[in-house]
N, C-alpha and C. Protein backbone atom coordinates (compact mmCIF):
# COMPACT_ATOMS: atom_id res chain seq x y z
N UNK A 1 98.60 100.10 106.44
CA UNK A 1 97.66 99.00 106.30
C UNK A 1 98.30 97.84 105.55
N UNK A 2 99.42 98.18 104.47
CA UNK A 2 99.35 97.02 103.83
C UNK A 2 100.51 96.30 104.68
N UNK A 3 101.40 96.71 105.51
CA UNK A 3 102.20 96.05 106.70
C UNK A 3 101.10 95.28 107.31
N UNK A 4 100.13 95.47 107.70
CA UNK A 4 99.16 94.60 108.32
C UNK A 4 98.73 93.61 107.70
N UNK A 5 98.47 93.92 106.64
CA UNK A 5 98.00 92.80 105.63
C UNK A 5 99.27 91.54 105.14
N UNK A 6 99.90 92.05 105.47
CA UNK A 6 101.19 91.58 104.90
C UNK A 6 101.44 90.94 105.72
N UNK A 7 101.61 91.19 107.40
CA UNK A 7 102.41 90.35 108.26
C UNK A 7 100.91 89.58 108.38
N UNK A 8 100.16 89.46 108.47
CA UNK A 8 98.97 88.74 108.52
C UNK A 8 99.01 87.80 107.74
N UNK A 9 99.27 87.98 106.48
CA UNK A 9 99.42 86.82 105.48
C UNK A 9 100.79 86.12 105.24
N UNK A 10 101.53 86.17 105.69
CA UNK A 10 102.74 85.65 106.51
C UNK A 10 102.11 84.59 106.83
N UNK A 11 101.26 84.99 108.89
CA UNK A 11 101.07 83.69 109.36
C UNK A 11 99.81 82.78 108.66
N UNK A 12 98.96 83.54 108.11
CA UNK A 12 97.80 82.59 107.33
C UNK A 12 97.94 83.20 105.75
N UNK A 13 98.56 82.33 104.79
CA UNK A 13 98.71 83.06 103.38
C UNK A 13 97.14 83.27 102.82
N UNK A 14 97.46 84.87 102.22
CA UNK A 14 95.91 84.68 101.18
C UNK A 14 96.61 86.26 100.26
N UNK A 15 96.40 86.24 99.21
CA UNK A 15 96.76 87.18 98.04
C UNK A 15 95.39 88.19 98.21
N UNK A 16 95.90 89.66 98.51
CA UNK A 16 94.78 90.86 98.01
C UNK A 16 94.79 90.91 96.48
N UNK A 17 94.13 90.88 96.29
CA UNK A 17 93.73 91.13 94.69
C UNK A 17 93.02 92.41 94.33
N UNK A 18 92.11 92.72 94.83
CA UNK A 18 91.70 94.07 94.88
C UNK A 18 90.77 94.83 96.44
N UNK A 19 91.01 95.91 96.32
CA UNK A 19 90.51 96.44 97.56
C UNK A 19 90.41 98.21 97.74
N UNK A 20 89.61 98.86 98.34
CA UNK A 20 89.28 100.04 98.66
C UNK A 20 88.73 100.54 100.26
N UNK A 21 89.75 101.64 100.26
CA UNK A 21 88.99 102.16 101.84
C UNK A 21 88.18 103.06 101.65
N UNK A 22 87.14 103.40 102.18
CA UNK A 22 86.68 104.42 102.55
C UNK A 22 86.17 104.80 103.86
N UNK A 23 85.90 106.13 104.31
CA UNK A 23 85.93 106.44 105.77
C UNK A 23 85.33 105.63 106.66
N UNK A 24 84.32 105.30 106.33
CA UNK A 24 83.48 104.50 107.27
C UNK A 24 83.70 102.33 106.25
N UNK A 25 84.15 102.05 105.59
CA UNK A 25 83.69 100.88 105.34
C UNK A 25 84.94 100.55 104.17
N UNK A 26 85.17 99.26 104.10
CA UNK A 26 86.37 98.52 103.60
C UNK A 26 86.28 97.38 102.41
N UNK A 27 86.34 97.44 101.53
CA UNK A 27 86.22 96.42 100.33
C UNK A 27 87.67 95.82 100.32
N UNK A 28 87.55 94.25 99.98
CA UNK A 28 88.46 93.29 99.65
C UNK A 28 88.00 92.52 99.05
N UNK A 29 89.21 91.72 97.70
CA UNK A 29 89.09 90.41 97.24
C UNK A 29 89.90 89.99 97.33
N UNK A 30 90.34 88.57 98.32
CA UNK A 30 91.46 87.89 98.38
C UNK A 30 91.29 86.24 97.70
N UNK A 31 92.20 86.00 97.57
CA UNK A 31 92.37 84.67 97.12
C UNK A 31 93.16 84.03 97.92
N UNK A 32 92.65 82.80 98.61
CA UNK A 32 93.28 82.34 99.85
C UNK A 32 93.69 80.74 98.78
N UNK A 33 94.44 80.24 99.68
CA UNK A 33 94.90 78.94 99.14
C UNK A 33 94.05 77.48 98.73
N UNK A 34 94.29 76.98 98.00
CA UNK A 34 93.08 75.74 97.55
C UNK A 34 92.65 75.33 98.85
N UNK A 35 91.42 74.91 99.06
CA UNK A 35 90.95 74.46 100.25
C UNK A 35 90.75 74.90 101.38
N UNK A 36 91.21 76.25 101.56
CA UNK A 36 90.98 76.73 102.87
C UNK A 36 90.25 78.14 102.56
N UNK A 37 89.21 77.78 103.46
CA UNK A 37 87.97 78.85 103.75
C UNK A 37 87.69 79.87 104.56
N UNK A 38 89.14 80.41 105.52
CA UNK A 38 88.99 80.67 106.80
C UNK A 38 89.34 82.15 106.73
N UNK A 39 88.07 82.97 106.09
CA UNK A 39 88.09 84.63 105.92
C UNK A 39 88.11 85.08 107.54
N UNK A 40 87.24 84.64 108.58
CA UNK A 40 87.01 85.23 109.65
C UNK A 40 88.66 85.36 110.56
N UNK A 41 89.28 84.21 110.50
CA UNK A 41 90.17 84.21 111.51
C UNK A 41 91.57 85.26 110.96
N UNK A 42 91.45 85.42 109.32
CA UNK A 42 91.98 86.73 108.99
C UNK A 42 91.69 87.55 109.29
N UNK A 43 90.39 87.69 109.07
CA UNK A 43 90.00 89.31 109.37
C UNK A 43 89.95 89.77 110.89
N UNK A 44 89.80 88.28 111.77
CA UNK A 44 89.99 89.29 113.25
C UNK A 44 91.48 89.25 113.75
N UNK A 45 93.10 88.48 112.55
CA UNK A 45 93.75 89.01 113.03
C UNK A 45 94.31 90.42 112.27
N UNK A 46 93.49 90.82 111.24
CA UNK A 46 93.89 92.14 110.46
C UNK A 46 93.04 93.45 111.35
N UNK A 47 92.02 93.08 112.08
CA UNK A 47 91.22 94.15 112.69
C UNK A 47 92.22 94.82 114.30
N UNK A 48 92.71 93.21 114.52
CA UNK A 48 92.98 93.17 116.19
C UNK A 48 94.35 93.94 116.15
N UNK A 49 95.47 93.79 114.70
CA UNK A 49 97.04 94.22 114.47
C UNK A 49 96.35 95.54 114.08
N UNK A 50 95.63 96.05 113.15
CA UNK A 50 95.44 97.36 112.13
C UNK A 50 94.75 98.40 113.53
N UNK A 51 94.11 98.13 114.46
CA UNK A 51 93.55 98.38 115.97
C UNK A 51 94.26 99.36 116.68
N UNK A 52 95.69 98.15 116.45
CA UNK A 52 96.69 98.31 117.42
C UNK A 52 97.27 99.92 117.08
N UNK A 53 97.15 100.00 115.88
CA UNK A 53 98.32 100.56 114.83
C UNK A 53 97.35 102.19 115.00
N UNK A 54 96.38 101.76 114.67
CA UNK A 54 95.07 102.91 114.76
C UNK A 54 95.09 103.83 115.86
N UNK A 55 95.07 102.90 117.07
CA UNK A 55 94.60 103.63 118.47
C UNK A 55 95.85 104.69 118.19
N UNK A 56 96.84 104.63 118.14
CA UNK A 56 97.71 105.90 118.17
C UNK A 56 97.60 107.25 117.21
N UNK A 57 96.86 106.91 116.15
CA UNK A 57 96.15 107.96 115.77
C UNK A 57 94.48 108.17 115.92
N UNK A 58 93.86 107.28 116.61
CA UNK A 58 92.55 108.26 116.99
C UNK A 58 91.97 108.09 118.60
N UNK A 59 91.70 109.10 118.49
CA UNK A 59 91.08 109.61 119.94
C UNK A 59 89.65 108.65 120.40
N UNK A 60 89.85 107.33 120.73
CA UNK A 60 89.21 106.22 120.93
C UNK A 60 87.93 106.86 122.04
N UNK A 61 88.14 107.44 122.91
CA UNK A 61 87.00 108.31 123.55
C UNK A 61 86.21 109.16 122.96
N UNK A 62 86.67 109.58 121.90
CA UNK A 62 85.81 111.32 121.27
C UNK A 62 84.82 110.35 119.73
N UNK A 63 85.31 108.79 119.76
CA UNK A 63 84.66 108.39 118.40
C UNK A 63 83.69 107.21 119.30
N UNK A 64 83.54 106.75 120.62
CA UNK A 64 82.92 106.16 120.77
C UNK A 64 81.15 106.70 121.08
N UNK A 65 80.40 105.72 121.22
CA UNK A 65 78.81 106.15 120.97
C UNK A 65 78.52 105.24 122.27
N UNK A 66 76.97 105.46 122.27
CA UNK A 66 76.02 104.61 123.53
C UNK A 66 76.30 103.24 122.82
N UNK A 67 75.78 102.97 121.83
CA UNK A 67 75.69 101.69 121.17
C UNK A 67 77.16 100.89 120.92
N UNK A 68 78.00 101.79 120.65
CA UNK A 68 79.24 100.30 120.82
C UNK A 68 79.45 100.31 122.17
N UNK A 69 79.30 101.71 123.38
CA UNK A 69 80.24 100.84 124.47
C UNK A 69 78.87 99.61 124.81
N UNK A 70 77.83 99.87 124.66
CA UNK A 70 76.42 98.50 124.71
C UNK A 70 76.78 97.45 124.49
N UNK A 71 77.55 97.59 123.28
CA UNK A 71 77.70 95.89 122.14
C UNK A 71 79.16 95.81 122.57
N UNK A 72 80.03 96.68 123.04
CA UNK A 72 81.72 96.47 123.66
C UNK A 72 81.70 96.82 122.34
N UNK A 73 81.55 97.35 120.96
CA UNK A 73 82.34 97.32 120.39
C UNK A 73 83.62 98.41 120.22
N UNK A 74 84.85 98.54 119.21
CA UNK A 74 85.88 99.10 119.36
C UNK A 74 85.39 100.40 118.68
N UNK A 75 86.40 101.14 118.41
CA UNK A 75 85.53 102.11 117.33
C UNK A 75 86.03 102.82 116.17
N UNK A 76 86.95 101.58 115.79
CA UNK A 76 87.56 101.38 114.10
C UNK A 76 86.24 100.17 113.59
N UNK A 77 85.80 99.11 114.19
CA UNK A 77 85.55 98.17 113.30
C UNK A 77 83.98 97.96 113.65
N UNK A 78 82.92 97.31 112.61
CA UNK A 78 82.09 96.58 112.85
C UNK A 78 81.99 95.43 113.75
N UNK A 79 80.72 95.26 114.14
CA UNK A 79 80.88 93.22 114.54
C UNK A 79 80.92 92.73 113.53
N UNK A 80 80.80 92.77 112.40
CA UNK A 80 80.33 91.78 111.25
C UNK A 80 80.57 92.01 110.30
N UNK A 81 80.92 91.55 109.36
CA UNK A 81 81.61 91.51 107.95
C UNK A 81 80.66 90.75 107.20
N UNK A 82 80.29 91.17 105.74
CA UNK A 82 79.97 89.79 104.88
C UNK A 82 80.87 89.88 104.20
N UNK A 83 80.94 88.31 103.36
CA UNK A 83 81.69 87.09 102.82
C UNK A 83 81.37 87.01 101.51
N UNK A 84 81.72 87.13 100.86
CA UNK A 84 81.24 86.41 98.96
C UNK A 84 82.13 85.59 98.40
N UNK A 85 81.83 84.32 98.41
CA UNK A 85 83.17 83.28 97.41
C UNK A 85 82.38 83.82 96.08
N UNK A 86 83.58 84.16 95.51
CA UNK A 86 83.50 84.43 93.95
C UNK A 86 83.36 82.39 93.09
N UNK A 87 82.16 83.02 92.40
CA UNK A 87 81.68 81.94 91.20
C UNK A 87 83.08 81.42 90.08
N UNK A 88 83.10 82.76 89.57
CA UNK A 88 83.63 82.14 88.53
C UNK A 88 84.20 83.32 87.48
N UNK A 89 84.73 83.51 86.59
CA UNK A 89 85.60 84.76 86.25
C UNK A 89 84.86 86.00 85.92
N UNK A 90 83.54 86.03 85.56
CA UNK A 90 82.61 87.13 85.68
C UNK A 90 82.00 87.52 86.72
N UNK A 91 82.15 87.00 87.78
CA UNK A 91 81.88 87.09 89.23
C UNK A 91 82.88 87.58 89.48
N UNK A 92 83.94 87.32 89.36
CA UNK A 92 85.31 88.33 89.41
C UNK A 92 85.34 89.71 88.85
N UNK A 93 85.38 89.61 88.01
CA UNK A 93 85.40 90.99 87.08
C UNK A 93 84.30 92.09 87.95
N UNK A 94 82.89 91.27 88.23
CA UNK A 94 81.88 92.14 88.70
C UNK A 94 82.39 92.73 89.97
N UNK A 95 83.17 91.90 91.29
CA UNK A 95 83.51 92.24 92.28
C UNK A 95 84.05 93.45 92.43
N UNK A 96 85.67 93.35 91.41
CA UNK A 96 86.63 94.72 91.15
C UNK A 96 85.75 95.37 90.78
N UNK A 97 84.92 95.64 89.61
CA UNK A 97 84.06 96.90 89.44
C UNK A 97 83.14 97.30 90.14
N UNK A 98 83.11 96.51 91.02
CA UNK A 98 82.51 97.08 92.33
C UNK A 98 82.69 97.46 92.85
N UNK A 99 84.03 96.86 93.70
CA UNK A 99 84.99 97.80 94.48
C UNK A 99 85.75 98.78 94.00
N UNK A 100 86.06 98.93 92.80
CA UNK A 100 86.78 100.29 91.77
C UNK A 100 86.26 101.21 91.99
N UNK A 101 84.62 101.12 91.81
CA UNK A 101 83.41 102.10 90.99
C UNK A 101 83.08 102.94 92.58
N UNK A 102 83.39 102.03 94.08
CA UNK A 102 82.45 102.22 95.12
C UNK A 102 82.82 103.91 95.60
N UNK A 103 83.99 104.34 95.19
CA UNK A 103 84.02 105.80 95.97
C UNK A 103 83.11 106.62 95.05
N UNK A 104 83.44 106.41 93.79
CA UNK A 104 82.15 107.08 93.36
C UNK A 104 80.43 107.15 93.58
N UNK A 105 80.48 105.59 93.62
CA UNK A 105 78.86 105.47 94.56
C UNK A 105 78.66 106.35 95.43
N UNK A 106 79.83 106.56 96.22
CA UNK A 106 79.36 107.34 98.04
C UNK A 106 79.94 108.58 97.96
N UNK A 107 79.82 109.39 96.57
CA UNK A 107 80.17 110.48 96.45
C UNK A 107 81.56 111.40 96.91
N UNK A 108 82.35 110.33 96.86
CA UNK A 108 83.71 110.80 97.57
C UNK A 108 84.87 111.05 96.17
N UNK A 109 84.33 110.77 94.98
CA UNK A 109 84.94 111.05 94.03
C UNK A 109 84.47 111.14 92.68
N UNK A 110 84.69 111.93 91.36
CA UNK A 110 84.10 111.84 90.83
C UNK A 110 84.63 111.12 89.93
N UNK A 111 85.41 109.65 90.21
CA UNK A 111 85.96 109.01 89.06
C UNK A 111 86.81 107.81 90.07
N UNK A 112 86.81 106.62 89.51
CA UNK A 112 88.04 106.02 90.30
C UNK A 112 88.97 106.48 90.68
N UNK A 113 89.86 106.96 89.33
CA UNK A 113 91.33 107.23 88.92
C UNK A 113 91.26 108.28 90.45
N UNK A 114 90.18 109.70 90.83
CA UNK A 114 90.77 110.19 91.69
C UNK A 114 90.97 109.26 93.04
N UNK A 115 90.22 108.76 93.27
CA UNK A 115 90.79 108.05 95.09
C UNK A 115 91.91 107.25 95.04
N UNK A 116 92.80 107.70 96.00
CA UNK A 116 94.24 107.13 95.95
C UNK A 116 93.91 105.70 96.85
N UNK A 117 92.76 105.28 97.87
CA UNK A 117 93.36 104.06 98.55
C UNK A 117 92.34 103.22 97.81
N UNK A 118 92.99 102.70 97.02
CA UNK A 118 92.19 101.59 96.01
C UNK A 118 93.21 100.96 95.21
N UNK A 119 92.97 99.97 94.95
CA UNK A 119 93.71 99.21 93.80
C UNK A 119 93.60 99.64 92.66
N UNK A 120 92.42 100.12 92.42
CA UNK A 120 92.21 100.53 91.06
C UNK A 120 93.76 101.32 90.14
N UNK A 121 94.52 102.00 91.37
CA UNK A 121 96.00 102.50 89.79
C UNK A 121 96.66 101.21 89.55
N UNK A 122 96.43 99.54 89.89
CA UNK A 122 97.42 98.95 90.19
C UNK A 122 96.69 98.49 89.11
N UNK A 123 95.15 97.94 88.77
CA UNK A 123 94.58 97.35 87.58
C UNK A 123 95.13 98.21 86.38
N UNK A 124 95.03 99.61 85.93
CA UNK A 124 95.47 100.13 85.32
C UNK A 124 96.59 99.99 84.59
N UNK A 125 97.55 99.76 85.60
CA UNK A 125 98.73 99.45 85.33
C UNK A 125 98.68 98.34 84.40
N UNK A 126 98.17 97.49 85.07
CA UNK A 126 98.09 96.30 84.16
C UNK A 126 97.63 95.84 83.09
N UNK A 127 96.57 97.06 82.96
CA UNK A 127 96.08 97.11 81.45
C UNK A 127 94.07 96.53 81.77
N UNK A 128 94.09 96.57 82.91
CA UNK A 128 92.75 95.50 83.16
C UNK A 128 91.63 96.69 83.15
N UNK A 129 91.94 97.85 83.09
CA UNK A 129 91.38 99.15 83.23
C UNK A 129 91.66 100.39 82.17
N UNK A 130 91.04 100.85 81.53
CA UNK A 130 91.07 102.14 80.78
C UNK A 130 91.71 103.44 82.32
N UNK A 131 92.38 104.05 81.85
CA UNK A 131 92.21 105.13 83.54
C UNK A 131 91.39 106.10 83.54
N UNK A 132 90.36 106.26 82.75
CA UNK A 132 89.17 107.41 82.92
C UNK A 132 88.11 106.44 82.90
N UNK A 133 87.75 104.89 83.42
CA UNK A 133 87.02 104.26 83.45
C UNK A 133 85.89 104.35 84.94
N UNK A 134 84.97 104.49 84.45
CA UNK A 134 83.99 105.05 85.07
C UNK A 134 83.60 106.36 85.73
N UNK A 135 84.83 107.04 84.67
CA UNK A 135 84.19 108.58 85.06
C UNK A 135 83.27 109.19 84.77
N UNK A 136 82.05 108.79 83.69
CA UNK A 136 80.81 108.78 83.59
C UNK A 136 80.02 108.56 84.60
N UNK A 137 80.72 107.83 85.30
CA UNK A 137 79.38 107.21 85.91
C UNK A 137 77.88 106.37 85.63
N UNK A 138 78.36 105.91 84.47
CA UNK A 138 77.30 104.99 83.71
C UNK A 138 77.86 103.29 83.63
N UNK A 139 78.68 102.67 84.52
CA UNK A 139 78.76 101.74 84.60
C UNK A 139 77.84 100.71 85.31
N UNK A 140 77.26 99.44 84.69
CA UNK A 140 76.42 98.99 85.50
C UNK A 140 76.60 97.61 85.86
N UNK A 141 76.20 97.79 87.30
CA UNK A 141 76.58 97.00 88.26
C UNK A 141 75.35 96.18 88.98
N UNK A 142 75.59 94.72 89.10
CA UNK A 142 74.27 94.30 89.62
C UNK A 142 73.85 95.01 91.13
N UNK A 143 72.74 94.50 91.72
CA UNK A 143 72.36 95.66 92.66
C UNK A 143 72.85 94.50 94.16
N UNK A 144 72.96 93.23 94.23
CA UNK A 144 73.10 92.30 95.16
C UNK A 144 74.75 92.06 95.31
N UNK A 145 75.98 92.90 94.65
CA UNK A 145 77.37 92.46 95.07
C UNK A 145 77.86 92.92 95.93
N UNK A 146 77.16 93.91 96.91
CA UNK A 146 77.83 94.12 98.49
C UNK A 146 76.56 94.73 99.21
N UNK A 147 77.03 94.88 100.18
CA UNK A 147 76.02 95.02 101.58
C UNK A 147 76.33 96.22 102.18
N UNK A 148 75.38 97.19 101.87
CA UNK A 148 75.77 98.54 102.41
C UNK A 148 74.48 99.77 102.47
C-alpha cells in the first residue's frame, strides 16, 4: 500500500500523516499542498493503482454481492468517501486519536500498540504517544469525527 501511496503522490504531492486499515474501512490524514483541495482525484488514483495490485490477491467473484454488481461497484472499495479539512491543531490531535483509538472501537484489538497497520508505532516513535496509550479504553473522543 504504501508503494501506492507513494507513486500517487509523486504525480499529485500530499504528505500521509496518519492512517489505519482495517478489514472493511480505511482512515487517513493527509496534508496536501497550500491551496490545493483535490482529495477525490487522489483517492480515485490510489483506489484504481491499490485495485490493480489487490485483484491478484482476491478472488473478485467469491467477494462480489447483488448490490455492487447493481451499483458496478468493485469489491475492494466504496462509492464514497467522506472528507474533513482539519480546523486547526486540536482538530488535529482529535483526528489521530481517532484514527489510533479506531481498531479498538471495532474490537479488533485491545490497545493501539497491538494493530500493526496504523501509524500509531510511528507517533510513538516520536514521542507524540505514550505506547500503552489507550489501552484502557477510556479515551474520549467527540462522537461527529468520522462516519461509520
Amino acid at each position: 500500500m504504501q508503494g501506492v501511496f507513494a507513486d500517487v503522490a509523486s504525480r499529485l504531492p500530499f504528505r500521509t500523516d496518519a492512517w489505519v486499515i482495517l478489514p472493511d474501512h480505511m482512515h487517513v490524514v493527509w496534508t496536501l499542498p497550500e491551496g490545493d483541495s483535490d482529495y477525490s482525484t487522489r483517492w480515485a488514483m490510489i483506489k484504481k493503482d491499490l485495485t490493480r495490485h489487490l485483484r491478484s490477491l482476491v478472488d473478485a467473484d467469491a467477494a462480489s454481492t447483488i448490490s455492487r454488481v447493481h451499483h458496478r461497484d468493485g469489491t475492494v472499495w466504496q462509492r464514497r468517501f467522506w472528507e474533513h479539512q482539519i480546523r486547526d491543531e486540536p482538530d488535529y490531535r482529535t483526528h489521530l486519536d481517532y484514527i489510533h483509538f479506531n481498531p479498538v472501537k471495532h474490537g479488533l484489538a485491545r490497545s493501539p500498540k497491538d494493530w500493526q497497520c496504523s501509524s500509531f508505532h510511528k507517533w510513538v516513535a516520536l514521542e507524540a504517544y505514550e505506547e500503552n496509550w489507550g489501552s484502557d479504553g477510556a479515551i474520549d473522543l467527540p462522537q461527529n469525527t468520522g462516519r461509520e
